[in-house]
PDB file of N, CA and C in Angstrom:
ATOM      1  N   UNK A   1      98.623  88.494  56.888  1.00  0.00           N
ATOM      2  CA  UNK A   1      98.528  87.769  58.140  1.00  0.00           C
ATOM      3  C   UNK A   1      99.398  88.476  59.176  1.00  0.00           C
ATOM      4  N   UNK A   2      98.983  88.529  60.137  1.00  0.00           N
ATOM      5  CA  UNK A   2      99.645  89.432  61.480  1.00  0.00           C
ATOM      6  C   UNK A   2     101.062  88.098  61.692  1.00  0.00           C
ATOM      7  N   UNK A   3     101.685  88.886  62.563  1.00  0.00           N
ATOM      8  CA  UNK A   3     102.927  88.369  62.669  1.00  0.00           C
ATOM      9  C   UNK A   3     102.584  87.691  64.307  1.00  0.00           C
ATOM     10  N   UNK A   4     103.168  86.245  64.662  1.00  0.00           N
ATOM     11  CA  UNK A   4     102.485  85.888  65.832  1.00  0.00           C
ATOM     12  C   UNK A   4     104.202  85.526  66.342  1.00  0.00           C
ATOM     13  N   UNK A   5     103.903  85.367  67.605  1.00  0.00           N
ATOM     14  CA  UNK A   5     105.390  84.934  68.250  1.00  0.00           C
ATOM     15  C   UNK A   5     105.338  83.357  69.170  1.00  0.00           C
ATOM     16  N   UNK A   6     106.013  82.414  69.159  1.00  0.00           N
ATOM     17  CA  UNK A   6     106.817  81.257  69.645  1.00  0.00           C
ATOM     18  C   UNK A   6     106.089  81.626  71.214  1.00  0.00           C
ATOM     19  N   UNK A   7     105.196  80.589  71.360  1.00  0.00           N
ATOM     20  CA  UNK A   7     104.938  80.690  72.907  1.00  0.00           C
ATOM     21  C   UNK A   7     106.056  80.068  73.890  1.00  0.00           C
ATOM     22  N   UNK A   8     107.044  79.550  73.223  1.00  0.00           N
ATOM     23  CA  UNK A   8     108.176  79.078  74.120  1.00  0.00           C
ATOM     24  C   UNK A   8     109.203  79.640  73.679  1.00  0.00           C
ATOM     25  N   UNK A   9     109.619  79.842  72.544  1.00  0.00           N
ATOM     26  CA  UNK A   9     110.995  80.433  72.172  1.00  0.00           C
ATOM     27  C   UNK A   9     110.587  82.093  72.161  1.00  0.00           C
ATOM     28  N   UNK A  10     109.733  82.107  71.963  1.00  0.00           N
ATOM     29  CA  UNK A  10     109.528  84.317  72.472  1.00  0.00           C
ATOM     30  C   UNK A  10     109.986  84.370  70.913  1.00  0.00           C
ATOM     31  N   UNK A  11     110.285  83.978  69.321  1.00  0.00           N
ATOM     32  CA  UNK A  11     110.849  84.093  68.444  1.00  0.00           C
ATOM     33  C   UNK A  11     109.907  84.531  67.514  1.00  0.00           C
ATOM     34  N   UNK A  12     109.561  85.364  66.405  1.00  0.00           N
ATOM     35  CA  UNK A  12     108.620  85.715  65.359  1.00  0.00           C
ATOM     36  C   UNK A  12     108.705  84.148  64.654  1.00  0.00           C
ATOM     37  N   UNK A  13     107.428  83.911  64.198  1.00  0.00           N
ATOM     38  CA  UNK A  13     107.036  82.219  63.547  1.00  0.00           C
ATOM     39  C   UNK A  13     106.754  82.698  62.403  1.00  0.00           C
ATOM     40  N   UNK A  14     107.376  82.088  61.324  1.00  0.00           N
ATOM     41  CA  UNK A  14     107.313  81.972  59.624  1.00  0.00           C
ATOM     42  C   UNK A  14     106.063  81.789  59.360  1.00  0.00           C
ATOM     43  N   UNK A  15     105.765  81.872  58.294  1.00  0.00           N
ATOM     44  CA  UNK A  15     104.356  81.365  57.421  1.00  0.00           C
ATOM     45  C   UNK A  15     104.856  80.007  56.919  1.00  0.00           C
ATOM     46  N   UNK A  16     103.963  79.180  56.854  1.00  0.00           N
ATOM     47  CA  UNK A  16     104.108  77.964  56.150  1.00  0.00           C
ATOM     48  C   UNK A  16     103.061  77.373  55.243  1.00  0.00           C
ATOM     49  N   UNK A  17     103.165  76.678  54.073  1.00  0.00           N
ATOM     50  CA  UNK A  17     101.995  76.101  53.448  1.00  0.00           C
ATOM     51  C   UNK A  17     101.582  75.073  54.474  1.00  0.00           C
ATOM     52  N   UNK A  18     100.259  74.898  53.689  1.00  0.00           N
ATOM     53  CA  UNK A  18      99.964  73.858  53.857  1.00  0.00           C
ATOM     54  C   UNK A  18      98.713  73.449  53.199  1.00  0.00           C
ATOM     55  N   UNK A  19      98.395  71.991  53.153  1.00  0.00           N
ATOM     56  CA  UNK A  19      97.784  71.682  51.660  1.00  0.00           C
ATOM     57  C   UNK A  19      97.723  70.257  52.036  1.00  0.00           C
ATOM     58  N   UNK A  20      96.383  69.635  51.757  1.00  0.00           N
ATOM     59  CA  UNK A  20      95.444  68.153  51.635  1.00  0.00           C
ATOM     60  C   UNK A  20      96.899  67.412  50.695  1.00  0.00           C
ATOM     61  N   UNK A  21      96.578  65.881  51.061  1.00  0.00           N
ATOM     62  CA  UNK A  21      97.258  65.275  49.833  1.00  0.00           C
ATOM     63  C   UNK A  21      97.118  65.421  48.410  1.00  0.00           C
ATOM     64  N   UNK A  22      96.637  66.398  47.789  1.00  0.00           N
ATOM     65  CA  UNK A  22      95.735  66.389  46.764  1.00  0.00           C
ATOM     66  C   UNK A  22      96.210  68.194  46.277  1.00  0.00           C
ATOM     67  N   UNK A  23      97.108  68.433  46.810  1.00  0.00           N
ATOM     68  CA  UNK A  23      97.798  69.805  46.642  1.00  0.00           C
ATOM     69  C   UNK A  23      96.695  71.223  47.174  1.00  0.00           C
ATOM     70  N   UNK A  24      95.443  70.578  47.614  1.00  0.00           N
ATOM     71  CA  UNK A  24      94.420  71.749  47.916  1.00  0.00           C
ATOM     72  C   UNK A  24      94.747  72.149  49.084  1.00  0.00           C
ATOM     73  N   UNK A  25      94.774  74.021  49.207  1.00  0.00           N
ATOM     74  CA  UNK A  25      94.850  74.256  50.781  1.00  0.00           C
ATOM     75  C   UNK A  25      93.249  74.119  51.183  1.00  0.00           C
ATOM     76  N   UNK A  26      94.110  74.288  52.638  1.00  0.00           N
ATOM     77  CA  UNK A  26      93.069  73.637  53.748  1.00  0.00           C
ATOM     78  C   UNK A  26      92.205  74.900  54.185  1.00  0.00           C
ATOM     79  N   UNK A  27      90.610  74.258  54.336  1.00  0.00           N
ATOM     80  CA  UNK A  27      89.905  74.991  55.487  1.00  0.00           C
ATOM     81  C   UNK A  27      89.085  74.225  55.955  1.00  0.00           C
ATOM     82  N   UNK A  28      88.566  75.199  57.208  1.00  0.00           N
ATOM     83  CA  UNK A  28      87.856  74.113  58.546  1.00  0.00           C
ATOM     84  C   UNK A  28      86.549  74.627  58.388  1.00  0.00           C
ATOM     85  N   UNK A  29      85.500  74.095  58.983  1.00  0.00           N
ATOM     86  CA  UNK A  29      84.235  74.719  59.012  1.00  0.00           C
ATOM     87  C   UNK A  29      84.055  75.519  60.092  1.00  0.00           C
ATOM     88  N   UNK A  30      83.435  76.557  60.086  1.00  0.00           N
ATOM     89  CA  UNK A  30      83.368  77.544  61.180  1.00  0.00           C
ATOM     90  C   UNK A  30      81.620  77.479  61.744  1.00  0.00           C
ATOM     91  N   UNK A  31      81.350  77.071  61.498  1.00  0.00           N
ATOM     92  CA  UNK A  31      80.008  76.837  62.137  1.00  0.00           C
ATOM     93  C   UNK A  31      78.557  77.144  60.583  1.00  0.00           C
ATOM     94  N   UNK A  32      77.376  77.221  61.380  1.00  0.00           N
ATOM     95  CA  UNK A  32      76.738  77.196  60.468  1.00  0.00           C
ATOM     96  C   UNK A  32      76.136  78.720  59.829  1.00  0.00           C
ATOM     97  N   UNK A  33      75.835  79.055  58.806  1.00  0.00           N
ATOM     98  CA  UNK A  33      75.653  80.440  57.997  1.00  0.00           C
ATOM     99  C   UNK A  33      74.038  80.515  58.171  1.00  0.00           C
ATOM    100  N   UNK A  34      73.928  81.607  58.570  1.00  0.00           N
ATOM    101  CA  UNK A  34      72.505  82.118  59.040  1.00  0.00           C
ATOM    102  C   UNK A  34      71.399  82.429  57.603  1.00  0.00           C
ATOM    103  N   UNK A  35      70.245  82.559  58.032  1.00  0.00           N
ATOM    104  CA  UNK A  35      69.455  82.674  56.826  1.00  0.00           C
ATOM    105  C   UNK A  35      69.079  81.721  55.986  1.00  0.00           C
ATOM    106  N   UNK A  36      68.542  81.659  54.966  1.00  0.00           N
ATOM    107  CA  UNK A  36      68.094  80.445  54.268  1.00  0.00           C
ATOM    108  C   UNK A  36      69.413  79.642  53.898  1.00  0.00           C
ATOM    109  N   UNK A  37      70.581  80.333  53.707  1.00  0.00           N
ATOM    110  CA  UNK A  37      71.729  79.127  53.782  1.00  0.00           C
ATOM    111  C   UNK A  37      71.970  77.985  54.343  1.00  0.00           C
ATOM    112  N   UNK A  38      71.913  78.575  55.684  1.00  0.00           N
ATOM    113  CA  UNK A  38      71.939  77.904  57.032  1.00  0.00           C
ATOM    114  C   UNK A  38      70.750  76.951  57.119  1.00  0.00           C
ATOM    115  N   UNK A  39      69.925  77.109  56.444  1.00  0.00           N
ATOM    116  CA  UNK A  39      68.552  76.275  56.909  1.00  0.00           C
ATOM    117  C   UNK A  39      68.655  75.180  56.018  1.00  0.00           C
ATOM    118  N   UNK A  40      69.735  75.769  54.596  1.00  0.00           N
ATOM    119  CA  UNK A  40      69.716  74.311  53.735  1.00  0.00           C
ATOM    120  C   UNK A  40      70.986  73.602  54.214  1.00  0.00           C
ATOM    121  N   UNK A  41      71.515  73.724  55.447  1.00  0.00           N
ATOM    122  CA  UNK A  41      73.126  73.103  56.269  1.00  0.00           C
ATOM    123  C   UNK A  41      73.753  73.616  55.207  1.00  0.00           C
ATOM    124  N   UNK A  42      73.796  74.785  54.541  1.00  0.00           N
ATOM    125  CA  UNK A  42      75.201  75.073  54.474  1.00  0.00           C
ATOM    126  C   UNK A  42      76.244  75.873  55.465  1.00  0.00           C
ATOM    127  N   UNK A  43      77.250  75.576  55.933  1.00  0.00           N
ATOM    128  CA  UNK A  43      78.254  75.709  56.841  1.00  0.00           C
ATOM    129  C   UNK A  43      79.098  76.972  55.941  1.00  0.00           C
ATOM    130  N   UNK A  44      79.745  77.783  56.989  1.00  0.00           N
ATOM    131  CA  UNK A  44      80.971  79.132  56.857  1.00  0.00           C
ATOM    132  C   UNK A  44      82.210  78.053  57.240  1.00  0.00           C
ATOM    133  N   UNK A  45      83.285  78.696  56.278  1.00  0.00           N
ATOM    134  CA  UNK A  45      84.203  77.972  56.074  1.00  0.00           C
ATOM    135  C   UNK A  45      85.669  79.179  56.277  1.00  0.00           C
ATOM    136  N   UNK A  46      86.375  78.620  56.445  1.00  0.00           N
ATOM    137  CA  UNK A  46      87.863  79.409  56.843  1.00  0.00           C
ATOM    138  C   UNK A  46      88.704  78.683  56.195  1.00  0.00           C
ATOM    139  N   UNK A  47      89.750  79.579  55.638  1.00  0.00           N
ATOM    140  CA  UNK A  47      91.030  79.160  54.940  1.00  0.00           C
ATOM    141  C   UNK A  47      91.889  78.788  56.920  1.00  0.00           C
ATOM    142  N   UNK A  48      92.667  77.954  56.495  1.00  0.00           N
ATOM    143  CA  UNK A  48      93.625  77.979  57.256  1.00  0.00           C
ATOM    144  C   UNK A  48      95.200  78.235  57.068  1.00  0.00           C
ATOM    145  N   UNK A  49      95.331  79.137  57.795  1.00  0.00           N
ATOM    146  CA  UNK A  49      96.932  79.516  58.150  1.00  0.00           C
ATOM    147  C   UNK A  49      97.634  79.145  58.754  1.00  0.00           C
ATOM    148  N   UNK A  50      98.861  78.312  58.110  1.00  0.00           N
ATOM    149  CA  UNK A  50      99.910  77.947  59.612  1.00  0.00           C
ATOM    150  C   UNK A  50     101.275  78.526  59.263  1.00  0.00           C
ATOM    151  N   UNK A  51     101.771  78.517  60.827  1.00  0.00           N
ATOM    152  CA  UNK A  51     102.787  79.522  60.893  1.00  0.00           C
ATOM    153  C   UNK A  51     104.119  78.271  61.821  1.00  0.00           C
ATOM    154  N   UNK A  52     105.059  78.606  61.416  1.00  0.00           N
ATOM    155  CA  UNK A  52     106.014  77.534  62.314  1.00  0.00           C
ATOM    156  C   UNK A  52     107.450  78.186  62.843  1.00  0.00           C
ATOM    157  N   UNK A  53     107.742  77.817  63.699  1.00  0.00           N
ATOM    158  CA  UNK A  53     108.978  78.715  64.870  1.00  0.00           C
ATOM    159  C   UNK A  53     110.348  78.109  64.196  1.00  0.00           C
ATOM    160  N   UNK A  54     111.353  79.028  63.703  1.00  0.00           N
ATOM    161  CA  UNK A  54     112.722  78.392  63.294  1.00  0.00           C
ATOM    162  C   UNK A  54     113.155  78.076  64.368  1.00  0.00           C
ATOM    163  N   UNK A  55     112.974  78.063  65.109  1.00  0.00           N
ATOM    164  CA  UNK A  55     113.878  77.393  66.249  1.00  0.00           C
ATOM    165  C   UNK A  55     113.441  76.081  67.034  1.00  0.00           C
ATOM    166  N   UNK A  56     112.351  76.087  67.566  1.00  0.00           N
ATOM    167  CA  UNK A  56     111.610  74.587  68.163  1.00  0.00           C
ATOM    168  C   UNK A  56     110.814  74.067  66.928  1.00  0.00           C
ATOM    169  N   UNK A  57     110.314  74.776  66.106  1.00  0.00           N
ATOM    170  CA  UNK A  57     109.268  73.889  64.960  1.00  0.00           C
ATOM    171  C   UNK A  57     108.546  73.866  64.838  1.00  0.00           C
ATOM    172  N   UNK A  58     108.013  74.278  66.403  1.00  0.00           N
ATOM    173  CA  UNK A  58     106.307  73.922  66.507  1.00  0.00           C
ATOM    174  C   UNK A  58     105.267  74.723  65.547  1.00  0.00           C
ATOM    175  N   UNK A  59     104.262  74.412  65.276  1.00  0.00           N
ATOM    176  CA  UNK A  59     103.465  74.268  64.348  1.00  0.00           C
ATOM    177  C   UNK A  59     102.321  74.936  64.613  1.00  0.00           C
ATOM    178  N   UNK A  60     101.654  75.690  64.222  1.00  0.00           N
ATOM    179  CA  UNK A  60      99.983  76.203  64.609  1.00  0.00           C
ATOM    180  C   UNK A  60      99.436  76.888  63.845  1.00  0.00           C
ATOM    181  N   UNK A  61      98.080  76.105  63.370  1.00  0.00           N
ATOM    182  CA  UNK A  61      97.004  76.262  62.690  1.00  0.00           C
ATOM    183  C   UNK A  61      96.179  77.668  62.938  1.00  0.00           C
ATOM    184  N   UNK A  62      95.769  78.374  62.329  1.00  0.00           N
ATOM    185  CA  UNK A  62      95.292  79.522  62.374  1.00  0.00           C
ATOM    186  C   UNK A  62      93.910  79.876  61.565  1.00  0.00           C
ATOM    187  N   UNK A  63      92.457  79.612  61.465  1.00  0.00           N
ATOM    188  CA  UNK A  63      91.313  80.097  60.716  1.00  0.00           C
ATOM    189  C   UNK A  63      91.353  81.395  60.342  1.00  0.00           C
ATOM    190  N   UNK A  64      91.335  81.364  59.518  1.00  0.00           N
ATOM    191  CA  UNK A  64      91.818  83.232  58.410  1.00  0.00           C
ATOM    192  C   UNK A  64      90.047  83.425  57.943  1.00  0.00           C
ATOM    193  N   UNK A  65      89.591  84.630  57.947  1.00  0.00           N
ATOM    194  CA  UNK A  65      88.427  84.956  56.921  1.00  0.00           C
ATOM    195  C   UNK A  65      88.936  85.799  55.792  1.00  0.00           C
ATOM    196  N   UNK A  66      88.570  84.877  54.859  1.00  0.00           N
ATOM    197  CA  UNK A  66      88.992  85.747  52.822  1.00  0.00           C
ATOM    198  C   UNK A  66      88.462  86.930  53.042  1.00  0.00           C
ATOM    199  N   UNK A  67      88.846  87.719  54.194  1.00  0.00           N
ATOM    200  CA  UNK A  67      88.247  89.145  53.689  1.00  0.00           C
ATOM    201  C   UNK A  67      89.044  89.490  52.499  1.00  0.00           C
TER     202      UNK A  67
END
């Protein structure tokens, strides 16, 4: 994962887990997958990445592709 920076503190932001109540990490749907996939609604999916600032905290979600 690329290294992202604190839109307010200007500071490099950590990696952080994160994970459903159920200990599973998270992904979002990215829209729908072309071809006969797509025609039976199956949806493209993204892991999500979050990253958080040692200094303010703040928090942000990031859609990763499992390349």
């Amino acid at each position: 994962m690329e290294q992202r920076r604190c839109p307010d503190c200007g500071v490099t932001m950590e990696p952080t887990p994160v994970r459903d109540g159920e200990g599973m990490k998270l992904t979002i749907r990215t829209g729908k997958r072309d071809g006969l996939l797509g025609k039976l609604g199956v949806s493209d999916s993204a892991r999500l990445q979050a990253v958080c600032c040692p200094e303010c905290r703040l928090v942000r979600l990031y859609a990763e592709d499992d390349d």
